[in-house]
N, C-alpha and C. Protein backbone atom coordinates (compact mmCIF):
# COMPACT_ATOMS: atom_id res chain seq x y z
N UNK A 1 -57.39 -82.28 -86.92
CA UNK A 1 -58.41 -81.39 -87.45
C UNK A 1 -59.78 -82.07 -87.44
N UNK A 2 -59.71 -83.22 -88.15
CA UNK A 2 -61.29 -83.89 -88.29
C UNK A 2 -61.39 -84.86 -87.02
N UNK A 3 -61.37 -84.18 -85.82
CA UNK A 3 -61.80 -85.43 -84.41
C UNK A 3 -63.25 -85.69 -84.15
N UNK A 4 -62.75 -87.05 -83.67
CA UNK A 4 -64.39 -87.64 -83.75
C UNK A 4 -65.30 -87.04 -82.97
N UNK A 5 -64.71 -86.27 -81.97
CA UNK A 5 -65.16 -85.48 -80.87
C UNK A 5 -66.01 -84.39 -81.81
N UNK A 6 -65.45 -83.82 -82.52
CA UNK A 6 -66.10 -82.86 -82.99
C UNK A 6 -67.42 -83.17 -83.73
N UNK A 7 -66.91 -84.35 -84.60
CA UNK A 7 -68.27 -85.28 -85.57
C UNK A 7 -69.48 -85.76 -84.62
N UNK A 8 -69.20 -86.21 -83.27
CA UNK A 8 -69.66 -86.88 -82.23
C UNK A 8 -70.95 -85.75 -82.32
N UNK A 9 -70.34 -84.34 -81.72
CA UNK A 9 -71.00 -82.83 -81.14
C UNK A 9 -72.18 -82.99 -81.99
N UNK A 10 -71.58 -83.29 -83.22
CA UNK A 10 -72.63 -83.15 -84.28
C UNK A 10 -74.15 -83.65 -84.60
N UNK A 11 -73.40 -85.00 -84.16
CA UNK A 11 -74.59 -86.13 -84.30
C UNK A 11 -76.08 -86.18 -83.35
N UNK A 12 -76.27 -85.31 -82.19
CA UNK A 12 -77.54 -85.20 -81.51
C UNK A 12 -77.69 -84.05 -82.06
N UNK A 13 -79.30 -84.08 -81.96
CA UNK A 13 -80.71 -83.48 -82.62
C UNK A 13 -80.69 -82.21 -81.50
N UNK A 14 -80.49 -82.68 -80.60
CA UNK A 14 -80.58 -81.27 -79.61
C UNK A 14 -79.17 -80.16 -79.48
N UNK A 15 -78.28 -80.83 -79.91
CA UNK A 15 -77.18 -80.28 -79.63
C UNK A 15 -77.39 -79.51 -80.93
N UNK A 16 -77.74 -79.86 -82.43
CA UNK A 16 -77.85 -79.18 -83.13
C UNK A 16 -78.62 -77.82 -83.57
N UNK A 17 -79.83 -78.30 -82.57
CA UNK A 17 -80.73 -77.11 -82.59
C UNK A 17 -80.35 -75.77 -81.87
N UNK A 18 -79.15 -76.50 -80.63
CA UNK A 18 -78.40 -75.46 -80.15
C UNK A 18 -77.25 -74.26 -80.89
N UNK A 19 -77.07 -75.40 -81.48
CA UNK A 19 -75.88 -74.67 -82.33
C UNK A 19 -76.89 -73.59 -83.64
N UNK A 20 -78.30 -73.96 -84.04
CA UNK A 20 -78.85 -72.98 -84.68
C UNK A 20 -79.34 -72.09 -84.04
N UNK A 21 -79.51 -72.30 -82.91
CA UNK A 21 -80.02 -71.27 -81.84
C UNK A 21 -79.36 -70.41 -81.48
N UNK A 22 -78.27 -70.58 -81.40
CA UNK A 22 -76.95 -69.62 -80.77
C UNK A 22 -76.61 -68.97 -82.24
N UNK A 23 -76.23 -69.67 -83.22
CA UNK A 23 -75.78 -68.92 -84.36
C UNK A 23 -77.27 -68.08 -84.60
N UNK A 24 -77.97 -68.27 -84.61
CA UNK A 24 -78.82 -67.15 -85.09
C UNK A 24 -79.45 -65.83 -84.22
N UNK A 25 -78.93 -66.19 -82.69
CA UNK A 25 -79.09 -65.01 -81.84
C UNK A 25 -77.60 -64.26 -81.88
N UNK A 26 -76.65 -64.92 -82.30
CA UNK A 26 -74.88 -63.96 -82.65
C UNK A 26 -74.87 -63.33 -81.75
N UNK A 27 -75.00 -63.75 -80.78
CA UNK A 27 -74.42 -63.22 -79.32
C UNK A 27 -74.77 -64.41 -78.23
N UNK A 28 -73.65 -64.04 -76.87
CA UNK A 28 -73.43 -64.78 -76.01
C UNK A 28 -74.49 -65.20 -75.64
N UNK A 29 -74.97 -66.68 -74.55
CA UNK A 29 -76.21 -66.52 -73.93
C UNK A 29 -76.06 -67.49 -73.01
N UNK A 30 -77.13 -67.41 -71.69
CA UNK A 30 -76.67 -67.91 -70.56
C UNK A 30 -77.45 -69.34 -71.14
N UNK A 31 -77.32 -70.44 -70.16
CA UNK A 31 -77.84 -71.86 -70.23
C UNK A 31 -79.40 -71.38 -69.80
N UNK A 32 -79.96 -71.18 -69.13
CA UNK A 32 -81.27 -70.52 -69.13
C UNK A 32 -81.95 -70.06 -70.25
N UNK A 33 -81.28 -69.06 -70.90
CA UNK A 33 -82.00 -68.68 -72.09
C UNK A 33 -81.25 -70.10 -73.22
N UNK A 34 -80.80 -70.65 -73.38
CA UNK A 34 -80.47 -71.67 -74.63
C UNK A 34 -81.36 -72.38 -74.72
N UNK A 35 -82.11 -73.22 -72.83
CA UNK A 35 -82.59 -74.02 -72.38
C UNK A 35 -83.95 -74.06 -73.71
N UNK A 36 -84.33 -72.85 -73.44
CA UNK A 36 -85.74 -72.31 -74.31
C UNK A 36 -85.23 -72.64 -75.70
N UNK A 37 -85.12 -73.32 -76.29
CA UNK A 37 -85.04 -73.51 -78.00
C UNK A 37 -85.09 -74.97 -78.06
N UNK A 38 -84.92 -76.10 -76.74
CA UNK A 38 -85.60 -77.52 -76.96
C UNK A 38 -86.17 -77.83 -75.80
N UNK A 39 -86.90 -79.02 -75.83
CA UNK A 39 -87.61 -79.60 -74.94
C UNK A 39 -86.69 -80.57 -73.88
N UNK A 40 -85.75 -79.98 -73.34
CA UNK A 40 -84.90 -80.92 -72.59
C UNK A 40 -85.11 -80.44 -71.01
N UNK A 41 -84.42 -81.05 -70.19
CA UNK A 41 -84.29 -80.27 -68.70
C UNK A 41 -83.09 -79.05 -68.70
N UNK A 42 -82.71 -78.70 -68.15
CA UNK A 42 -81.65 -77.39 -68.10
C UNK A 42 -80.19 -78.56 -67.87
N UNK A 43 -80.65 -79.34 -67.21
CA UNK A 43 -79.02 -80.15 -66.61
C UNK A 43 -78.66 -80.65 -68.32
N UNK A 44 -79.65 -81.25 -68.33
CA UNK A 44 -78.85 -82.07 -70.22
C UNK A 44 -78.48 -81.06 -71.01
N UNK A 45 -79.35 -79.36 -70.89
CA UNK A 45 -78.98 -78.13 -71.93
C UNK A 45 -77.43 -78.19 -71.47
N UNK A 46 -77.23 -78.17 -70.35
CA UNK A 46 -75.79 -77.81 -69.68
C UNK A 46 -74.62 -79.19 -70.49
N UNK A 47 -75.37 -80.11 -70.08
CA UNK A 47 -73.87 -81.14 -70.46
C UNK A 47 -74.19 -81.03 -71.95
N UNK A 48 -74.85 -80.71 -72.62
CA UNK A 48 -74.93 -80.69 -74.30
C UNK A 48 -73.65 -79.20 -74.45
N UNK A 49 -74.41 -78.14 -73.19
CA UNK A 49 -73.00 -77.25 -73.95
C UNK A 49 -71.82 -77.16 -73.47
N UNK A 50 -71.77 -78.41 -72.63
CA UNK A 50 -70.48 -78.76 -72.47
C UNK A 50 -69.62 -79.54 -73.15
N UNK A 51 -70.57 -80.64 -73.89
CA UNK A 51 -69.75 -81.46 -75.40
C UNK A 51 -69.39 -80.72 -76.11
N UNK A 52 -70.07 -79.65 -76.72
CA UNK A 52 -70.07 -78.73 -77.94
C UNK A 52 -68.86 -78.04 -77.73
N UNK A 53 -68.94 -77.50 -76.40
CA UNK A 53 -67.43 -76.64 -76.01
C UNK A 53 -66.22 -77.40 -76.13
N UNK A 54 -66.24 -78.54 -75.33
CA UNK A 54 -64.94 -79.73 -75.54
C UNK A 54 -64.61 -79.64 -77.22
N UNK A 55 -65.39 -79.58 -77.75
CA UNK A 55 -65.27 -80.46 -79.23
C UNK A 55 -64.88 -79.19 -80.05
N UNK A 56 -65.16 -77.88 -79.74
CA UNK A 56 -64.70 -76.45 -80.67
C UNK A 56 -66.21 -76.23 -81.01
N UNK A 57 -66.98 -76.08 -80.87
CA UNK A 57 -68.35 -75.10 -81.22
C UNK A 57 -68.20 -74.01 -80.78
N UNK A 58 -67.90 -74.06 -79.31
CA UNK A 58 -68.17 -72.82 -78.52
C UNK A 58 -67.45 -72.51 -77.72
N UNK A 59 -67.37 -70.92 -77.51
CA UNK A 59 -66.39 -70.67 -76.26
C UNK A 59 -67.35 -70.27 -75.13
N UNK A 60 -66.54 -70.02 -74.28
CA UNK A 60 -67.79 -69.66 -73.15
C UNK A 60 -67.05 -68.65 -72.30
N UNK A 61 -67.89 -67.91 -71.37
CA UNK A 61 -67.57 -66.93 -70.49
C UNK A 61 -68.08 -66.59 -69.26
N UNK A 62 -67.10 -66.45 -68.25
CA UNK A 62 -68.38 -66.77 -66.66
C UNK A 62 -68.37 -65.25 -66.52
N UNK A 63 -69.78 -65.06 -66.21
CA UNK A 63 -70.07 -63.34 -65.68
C UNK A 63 -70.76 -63.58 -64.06
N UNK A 64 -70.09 -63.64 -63.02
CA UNK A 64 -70.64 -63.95 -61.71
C UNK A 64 -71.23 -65.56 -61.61
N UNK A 65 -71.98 -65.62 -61.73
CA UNK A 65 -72.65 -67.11 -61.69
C UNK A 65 -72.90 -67.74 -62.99
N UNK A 66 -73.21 -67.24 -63.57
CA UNK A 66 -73.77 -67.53 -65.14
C UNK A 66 -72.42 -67.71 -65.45
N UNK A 67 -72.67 -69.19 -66.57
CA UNK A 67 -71.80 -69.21 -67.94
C UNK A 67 -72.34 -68.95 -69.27
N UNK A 68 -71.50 -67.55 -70.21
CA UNK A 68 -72.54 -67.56 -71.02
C UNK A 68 -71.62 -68.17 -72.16
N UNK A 69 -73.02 -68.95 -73.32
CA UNK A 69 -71.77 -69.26 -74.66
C UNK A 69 -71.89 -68.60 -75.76
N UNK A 70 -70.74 -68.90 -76.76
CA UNK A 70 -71.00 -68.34 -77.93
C UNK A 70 -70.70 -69.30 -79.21
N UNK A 71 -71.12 -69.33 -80.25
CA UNK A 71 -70.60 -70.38 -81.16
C UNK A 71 -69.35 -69.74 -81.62
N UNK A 72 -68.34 -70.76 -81.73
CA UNK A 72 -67.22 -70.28 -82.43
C UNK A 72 -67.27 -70.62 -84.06
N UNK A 73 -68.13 -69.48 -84.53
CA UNK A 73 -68.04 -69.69 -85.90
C UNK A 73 -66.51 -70.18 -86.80
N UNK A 74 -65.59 -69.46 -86.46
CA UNK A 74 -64.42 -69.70 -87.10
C UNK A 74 -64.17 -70.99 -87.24
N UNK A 75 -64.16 -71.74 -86.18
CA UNK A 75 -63.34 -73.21 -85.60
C UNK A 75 -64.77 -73.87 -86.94
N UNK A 76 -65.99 -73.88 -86.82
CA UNK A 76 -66.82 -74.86 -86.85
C UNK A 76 -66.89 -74.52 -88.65
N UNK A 77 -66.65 -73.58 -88.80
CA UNK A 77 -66.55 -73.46 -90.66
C UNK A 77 -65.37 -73.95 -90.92
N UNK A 78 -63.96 -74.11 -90.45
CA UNK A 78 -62.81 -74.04 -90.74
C UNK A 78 -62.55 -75.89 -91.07
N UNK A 79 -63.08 -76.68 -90.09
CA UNK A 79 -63.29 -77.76 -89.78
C UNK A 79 -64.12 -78.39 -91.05
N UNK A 80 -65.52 -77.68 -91.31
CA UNK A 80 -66.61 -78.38 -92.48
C UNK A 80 -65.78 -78.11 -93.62
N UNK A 81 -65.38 -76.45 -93.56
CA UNK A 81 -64.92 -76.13 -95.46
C UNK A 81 -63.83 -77.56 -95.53
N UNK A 82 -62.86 -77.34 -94.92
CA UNK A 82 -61.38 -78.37 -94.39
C UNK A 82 -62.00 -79.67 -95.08
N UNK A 83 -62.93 -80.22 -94.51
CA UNK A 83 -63.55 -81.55 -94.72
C UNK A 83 -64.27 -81.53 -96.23
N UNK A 84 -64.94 -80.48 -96.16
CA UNK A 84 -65.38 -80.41 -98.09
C UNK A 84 -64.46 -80.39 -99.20
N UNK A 85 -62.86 -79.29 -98.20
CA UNK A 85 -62.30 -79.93 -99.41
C UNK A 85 -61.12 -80.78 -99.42
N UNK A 86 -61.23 -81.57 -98.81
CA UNK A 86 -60.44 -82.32 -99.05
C UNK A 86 -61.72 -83.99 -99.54
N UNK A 87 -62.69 -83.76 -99.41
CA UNK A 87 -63.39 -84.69 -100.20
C UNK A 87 -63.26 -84.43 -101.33
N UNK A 88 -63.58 -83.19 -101.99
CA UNK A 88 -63.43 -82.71 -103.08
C UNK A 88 -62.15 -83.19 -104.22
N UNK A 89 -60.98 -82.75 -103.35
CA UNK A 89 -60.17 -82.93 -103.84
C UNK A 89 -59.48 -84.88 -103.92
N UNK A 90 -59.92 -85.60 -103.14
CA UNK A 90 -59.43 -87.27 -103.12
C UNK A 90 -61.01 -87.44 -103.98
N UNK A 91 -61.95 -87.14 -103.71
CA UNK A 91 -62.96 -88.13 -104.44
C UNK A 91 -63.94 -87.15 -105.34
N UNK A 92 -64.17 -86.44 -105.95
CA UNK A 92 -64.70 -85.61 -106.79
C UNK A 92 -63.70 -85.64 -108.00
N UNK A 93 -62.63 -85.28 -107.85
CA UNK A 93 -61.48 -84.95 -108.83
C UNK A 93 -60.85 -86.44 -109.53
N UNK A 94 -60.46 -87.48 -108.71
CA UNK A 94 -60.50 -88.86 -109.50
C UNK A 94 -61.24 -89.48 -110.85
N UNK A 95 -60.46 -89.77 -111.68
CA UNK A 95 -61.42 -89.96 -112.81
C UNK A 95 -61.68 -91.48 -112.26
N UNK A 96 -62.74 -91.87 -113.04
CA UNK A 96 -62.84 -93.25 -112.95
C UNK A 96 -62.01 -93.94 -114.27
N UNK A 97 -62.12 -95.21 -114.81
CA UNK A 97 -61.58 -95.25 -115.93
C UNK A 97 -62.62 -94.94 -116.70
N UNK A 98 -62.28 -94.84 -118.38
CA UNK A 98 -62.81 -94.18 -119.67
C UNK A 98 -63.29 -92.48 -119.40
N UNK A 99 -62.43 -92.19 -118.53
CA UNK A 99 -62.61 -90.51 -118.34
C UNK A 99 -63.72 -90.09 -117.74
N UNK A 100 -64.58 -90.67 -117.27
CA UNK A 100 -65.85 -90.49 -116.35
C UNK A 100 -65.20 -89.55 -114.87
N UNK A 101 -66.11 -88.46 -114.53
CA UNK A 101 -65.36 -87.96 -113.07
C UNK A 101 -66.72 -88.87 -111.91
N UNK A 102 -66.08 -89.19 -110.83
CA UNK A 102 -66.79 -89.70 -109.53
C UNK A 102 -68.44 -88.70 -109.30
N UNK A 103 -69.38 -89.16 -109.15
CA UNK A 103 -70.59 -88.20 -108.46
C UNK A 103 -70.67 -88.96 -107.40
């Protein structure tokens, strides 16, 4: 569930802006139009949404030439909530001693 692959996706600045870019247009979109939301070349837009896809962000779909993507909301909430709670539950919920809870 928690692969580093996925944490990896996470960690560039551009890949992230992608992932707000796409979630906030909620629909498919070709590498052309993604390209437009950072300052990169189109080849790096491409291998960025090709990590993201490997890792569960996104699915994708070929329409003739074009690949278009989409964020896979499900996978990428299922993964964070997953990870919140199970922090929650090993290190939030632990008392310390004299009854103190962890912040």
């Amino acid at each position: 569930m928690f692969t580093p692959q996925f944490f990896k996706a996470l960690c560039d600045p551009n890949r992230m802006n992608i992932l707000q870019w796409l979630a906030k247009k909620n629909k498919s979109c070709c590498v052309g139009e993604i390209s437009t939301c950072c300052q990169v070349d189109l080849s790096v837009v491409s291998r960025h949404l090709s990590q993201m896809k490997a890792a569960g962000f996104l699915t994708s779909e070929r329409r003739g030439k074009e690949v278009f993507y989409h964020v896979n909301a499900k996978t990428v909430v299922h993964v964070l909530r997953s990870l919140a709670d199970f922090l929650d539950g090993c290190c939030l919920t632990k008392k310390l001693k004299g009854g103190e809870k962890n912040d």
